[in-house]
C-alpha atoms as a PDB file:
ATOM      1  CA  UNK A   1      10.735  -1.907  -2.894  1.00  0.00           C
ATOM      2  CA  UNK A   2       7.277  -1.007  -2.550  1.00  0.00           C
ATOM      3  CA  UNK A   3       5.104  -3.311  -0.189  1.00  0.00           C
ATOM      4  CA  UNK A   4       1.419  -3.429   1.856  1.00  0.00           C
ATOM      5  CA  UNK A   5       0.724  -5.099   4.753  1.00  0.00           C
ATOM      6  CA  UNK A   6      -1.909  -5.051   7.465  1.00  0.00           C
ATOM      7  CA  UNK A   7      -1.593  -4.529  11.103  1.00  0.00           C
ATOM      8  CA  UNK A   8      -3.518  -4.904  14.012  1.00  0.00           C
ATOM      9  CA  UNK A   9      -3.343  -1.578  15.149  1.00  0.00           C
ATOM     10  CA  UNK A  10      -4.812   1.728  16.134  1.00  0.00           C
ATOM     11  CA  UNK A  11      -3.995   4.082  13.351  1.00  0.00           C
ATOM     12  CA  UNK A  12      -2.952   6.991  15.878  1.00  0.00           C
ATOM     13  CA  UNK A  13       0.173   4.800  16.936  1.00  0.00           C
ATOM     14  CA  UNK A  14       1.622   3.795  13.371  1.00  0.00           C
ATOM     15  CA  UNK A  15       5.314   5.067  12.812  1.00  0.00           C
ATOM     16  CA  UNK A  16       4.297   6.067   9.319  1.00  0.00           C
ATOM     17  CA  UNK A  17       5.399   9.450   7.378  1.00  0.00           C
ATOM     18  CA  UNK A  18       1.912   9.915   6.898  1.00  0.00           C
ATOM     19  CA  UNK A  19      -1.196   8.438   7.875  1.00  0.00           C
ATOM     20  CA  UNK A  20      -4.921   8.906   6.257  1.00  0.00           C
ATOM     21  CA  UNK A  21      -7.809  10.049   7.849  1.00  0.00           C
ATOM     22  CA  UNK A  22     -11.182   8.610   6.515  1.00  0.00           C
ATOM     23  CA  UNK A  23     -12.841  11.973   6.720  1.00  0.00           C
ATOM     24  CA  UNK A  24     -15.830  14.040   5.694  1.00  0.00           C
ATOM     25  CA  UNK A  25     -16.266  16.079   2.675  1.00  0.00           C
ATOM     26  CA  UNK A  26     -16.667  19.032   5.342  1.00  0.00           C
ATOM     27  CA  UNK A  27     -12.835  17.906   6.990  1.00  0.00           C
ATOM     28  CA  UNK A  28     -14.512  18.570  10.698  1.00  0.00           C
ATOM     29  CA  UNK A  29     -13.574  15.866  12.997  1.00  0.00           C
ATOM     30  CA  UNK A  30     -16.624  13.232  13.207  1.00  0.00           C
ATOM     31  CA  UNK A  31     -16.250   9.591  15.110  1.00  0.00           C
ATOM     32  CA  UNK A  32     -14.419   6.531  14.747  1.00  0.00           C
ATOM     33  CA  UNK A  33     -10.980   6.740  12.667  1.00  0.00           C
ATOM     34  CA  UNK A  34     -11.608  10.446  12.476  1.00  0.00           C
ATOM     35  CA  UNK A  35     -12.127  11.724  16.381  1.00  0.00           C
ATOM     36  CA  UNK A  36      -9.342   9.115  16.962  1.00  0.00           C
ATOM     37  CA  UNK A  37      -7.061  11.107  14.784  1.00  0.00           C
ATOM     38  CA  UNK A  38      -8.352  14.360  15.536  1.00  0.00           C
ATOM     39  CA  UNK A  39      -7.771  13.660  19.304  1.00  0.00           C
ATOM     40  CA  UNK A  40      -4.160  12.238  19.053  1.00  0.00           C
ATOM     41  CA  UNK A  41      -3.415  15.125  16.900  1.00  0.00           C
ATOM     42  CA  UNK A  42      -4.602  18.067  18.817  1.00  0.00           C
ATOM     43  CA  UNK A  43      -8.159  18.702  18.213  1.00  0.00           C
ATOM     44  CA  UNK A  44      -7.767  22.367  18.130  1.00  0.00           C
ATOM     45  CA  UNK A  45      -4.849  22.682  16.079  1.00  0.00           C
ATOM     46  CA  UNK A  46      -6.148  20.212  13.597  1.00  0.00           C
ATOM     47  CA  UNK A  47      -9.610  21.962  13.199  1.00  0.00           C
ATOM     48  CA  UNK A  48      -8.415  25.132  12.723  1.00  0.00           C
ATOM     49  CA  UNK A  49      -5.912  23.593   9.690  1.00  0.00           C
ATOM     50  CA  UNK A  50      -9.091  21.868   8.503  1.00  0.00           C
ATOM     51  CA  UNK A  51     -11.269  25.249   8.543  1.00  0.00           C
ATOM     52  CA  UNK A  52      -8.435  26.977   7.101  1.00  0.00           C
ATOM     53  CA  UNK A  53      -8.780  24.325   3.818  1.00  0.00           C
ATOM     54  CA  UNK A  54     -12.592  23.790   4.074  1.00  0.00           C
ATOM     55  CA  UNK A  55     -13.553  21.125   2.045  1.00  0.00           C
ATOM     56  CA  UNK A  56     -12.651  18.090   0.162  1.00  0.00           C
ATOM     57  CA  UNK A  57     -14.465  16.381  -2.792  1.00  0.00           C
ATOM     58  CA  UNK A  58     -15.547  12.752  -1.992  1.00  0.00           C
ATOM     59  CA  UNK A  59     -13.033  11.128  -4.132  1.00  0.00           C
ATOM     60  CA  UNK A  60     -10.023  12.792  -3.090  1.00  0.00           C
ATOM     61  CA  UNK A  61      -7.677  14.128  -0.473  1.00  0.00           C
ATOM     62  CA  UNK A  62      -6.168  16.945   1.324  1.00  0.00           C
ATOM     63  CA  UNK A  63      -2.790  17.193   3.520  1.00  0.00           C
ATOM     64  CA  UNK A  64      -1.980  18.665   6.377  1.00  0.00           C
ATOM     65  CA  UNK A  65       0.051  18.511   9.562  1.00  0.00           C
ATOM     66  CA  UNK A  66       0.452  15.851  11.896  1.00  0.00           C
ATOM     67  CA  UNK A  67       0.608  17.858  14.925  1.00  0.00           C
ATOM     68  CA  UNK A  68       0.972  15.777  17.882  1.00  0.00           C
ATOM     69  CA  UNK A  69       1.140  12.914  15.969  1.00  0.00           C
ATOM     70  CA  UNK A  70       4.528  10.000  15.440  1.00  0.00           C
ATOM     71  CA  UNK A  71       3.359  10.943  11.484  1.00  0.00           C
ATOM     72  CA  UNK A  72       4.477  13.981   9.779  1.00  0.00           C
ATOM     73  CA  UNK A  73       1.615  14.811   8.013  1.00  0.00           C
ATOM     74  CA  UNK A  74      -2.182  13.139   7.979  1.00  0.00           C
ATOM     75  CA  UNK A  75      -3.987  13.205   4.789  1.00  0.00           C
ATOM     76  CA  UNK A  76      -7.725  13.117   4.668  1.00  0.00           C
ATOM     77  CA  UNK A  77      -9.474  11.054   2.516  1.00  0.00           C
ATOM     78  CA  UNK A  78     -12.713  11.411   1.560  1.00  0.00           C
ATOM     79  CA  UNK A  79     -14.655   8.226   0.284  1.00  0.00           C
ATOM     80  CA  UNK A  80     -18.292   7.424  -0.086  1.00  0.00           C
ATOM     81  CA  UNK A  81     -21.088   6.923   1.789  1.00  0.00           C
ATOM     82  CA  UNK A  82     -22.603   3.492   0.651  1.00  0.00           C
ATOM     83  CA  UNK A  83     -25.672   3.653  -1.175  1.00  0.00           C
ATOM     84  CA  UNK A  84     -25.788   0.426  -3.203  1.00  0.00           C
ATOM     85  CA  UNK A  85     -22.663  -0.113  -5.134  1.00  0.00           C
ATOM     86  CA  UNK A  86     -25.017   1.629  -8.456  1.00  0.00           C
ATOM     87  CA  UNK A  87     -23.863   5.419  -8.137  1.00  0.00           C
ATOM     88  CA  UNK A  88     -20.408   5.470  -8.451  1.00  0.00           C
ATOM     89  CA  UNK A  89     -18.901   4.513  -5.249  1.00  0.00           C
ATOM     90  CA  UNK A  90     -16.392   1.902  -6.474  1.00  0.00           C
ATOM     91  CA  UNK A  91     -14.412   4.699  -8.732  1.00  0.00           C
ATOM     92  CA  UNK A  92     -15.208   7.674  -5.724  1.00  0.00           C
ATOM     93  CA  UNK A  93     -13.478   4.807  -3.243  1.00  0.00           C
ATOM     94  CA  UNK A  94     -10.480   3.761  -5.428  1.00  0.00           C
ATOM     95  CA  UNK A  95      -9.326   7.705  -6.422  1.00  0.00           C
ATOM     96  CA  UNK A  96      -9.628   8.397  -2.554  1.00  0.00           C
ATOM     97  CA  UNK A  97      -6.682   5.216  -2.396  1.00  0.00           C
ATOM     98  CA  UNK A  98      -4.826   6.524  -5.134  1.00  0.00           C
ATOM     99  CA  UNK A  99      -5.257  10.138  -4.679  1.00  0.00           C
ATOM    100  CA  UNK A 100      -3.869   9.660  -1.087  1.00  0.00           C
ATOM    101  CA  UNK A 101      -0.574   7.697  -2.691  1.00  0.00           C
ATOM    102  CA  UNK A 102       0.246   9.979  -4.913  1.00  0.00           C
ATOM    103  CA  UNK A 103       0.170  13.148  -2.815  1.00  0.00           C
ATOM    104  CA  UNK A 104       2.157  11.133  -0.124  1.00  0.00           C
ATOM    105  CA  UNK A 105       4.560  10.512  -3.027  1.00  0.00           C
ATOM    106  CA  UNK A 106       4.289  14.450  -3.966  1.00  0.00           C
ATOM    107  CA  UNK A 107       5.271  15.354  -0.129  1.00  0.00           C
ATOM    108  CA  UNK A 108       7.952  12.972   0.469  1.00  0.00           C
ATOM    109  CA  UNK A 109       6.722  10.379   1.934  1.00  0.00           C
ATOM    110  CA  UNK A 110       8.201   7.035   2.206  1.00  0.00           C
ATOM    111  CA  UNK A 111       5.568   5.231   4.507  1.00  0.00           C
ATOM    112  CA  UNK A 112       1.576   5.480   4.838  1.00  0.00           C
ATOM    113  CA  UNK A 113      -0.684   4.336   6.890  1.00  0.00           C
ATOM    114  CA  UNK A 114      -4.503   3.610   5.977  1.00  0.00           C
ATOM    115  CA  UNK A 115      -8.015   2.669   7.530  1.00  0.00           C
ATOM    116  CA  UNK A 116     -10.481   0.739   5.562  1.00  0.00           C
ATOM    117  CA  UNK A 117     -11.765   3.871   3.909  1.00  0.00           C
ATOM    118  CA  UNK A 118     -15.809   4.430   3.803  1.00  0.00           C
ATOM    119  CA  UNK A 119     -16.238   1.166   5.404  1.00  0.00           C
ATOM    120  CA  UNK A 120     -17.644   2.229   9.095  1.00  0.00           C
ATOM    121  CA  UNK A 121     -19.545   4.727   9.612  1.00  0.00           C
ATOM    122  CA  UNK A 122     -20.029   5.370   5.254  1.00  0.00           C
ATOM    123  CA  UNK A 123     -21.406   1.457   5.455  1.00  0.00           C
ATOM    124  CA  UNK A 124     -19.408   0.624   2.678  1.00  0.00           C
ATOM    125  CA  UNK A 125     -19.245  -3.641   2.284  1.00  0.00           C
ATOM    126  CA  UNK A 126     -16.406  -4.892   4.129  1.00  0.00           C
ATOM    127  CA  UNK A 127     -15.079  -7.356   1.354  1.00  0.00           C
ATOM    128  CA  UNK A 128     -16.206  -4.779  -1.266  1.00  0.00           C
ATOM    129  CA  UNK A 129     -13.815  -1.819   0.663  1.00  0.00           C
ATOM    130  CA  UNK A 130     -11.193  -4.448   1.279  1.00  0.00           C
ATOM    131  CA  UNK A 131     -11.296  -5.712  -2.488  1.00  0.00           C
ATOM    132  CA  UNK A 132     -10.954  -1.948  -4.105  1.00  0.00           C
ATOM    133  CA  UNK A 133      -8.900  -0.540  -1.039  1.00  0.00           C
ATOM    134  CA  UNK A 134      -6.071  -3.587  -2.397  1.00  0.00           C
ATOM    135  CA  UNK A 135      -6.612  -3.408  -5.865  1.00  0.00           C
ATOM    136  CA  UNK A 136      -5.918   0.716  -5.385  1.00  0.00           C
ATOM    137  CA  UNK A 137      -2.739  -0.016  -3.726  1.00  0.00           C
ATOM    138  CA  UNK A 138      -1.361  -2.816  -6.031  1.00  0.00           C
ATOM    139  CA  UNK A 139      -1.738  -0.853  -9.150  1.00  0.00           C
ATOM    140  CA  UNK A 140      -0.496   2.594  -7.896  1.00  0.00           C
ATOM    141  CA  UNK A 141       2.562   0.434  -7.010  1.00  0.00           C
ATOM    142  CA  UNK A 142       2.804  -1.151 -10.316  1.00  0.00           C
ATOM    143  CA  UNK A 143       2.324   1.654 -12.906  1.00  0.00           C
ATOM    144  CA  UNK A 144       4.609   4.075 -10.599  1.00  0.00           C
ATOM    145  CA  UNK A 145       7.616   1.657 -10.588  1.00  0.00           C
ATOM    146  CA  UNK A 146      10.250   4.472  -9.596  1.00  0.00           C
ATOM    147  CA  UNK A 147       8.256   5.074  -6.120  1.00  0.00           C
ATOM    148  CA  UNK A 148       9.422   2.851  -3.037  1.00  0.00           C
ATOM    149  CA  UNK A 149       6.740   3.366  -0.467  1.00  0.00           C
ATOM    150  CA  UNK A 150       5.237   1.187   2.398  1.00  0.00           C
ATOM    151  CA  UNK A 151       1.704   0.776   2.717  1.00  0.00           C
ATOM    152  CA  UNK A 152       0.242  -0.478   5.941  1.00  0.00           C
ATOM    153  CA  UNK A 153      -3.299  -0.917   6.876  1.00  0.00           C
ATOM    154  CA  UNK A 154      -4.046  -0.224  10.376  1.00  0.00           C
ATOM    155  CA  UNK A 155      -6.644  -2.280  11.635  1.00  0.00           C
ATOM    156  CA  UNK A 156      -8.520  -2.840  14.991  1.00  0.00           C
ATOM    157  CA  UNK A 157     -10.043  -6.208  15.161  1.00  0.00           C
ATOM    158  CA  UNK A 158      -8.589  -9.569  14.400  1.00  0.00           C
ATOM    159  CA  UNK A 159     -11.776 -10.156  12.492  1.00  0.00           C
ATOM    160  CA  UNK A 160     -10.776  -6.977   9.839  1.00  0.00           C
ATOM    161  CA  UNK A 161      -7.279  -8.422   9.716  1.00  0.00           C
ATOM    162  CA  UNK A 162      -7.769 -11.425   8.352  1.00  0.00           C
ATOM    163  CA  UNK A 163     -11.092 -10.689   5.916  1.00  0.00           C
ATOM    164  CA  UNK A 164      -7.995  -7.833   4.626  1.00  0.00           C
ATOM    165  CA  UNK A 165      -5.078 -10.415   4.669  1.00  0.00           C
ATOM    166  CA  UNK A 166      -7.340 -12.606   2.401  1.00  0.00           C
ATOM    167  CA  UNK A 167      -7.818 -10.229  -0.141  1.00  0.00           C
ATOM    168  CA  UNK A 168      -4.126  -8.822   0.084  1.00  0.00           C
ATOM    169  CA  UNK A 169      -2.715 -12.488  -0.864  1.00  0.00           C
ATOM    170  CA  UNK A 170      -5.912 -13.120  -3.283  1.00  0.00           C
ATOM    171  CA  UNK A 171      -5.320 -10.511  -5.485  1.00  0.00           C
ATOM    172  CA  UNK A 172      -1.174 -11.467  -5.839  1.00  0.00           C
ATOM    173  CA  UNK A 173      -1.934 -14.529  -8.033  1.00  0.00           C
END
């Protein structure tokens, strides 16, 4: 049975199949969630993958290796940078959830692991990332009924935990 929960936890040491990358549209490593991955995965290895594929609408997602990573594979997700909630950034957001689900469904994967997508350096709205980011999950899980997958938010600060934990039990009455 499909589930979501949310950890405090650096993304780098979830034992996921997969874990997502809030990247660039360009896939070259950058700060935050991104150098974190692209250091724990092998910088070189990882930017010459990401060369190799080149680019990534913002919207959607790419796959590759996991390299030195506990994950299989890392997927890299690329949402929007925050502009003011009037240019599309809600849908661009929510396809960068689902479009990461289903190709971790399409490779196998039993077990992802996310970051609050768009919402550091992008300056997406924390209860605004946290409200789509959920709402993304919850209904991939409930039209694709067959899939079992676990979905687990890796987060760094208490602070992120909770404002995500409220949310995540809002939006299940």
């Amino acid at each position: 049975m499909s589930s979501i929960k949310i950890q405090k936890i650096s993304i780098v040491d979830l034992d996921t199949d997969v874990i997502v990358n809030a990247a660039n549209s360009g896939l070259w490593a950058g700060g935050g969630v991104c150098g974190a991955i692209f250091e724990a995965a092998g910088y070189d290895k990882l930017t010459k993958t990401c060369k190799k594929i080149g680019h990534c609408e913002i919207g959607s997602a790419v796959i590759t290796p996991g390299f030195d990573l506990k994950a299989k594979y890392i997927i890299h997700a690329v949402g929007p940078i925050y502009s003011d909630g009037k240019h599309g950034e809600a849908e661009m957001l929510y396809n960068a959830y689902k479009k990461s689900l289903e190709l971790a469904v399409i490779n196998g994967c039993r077990s992802i692991g996310f970051p609050l997508i768009s919402a550091g350096i992008f300056g997406y709205p924390l209860d605004e990332a946290w409200e789509l980011a959920v709402q993304a999950c919850k209904n991939y899980i409930a039209v694709n009924h067959d899939v079992d997958i676990e979905i687990i938010f890796a987060v760094l600060s208490e602070r992120m935990r909770k404002i995500g934990e409220w949310h995540l039990n809002r939006t299940e009455d």
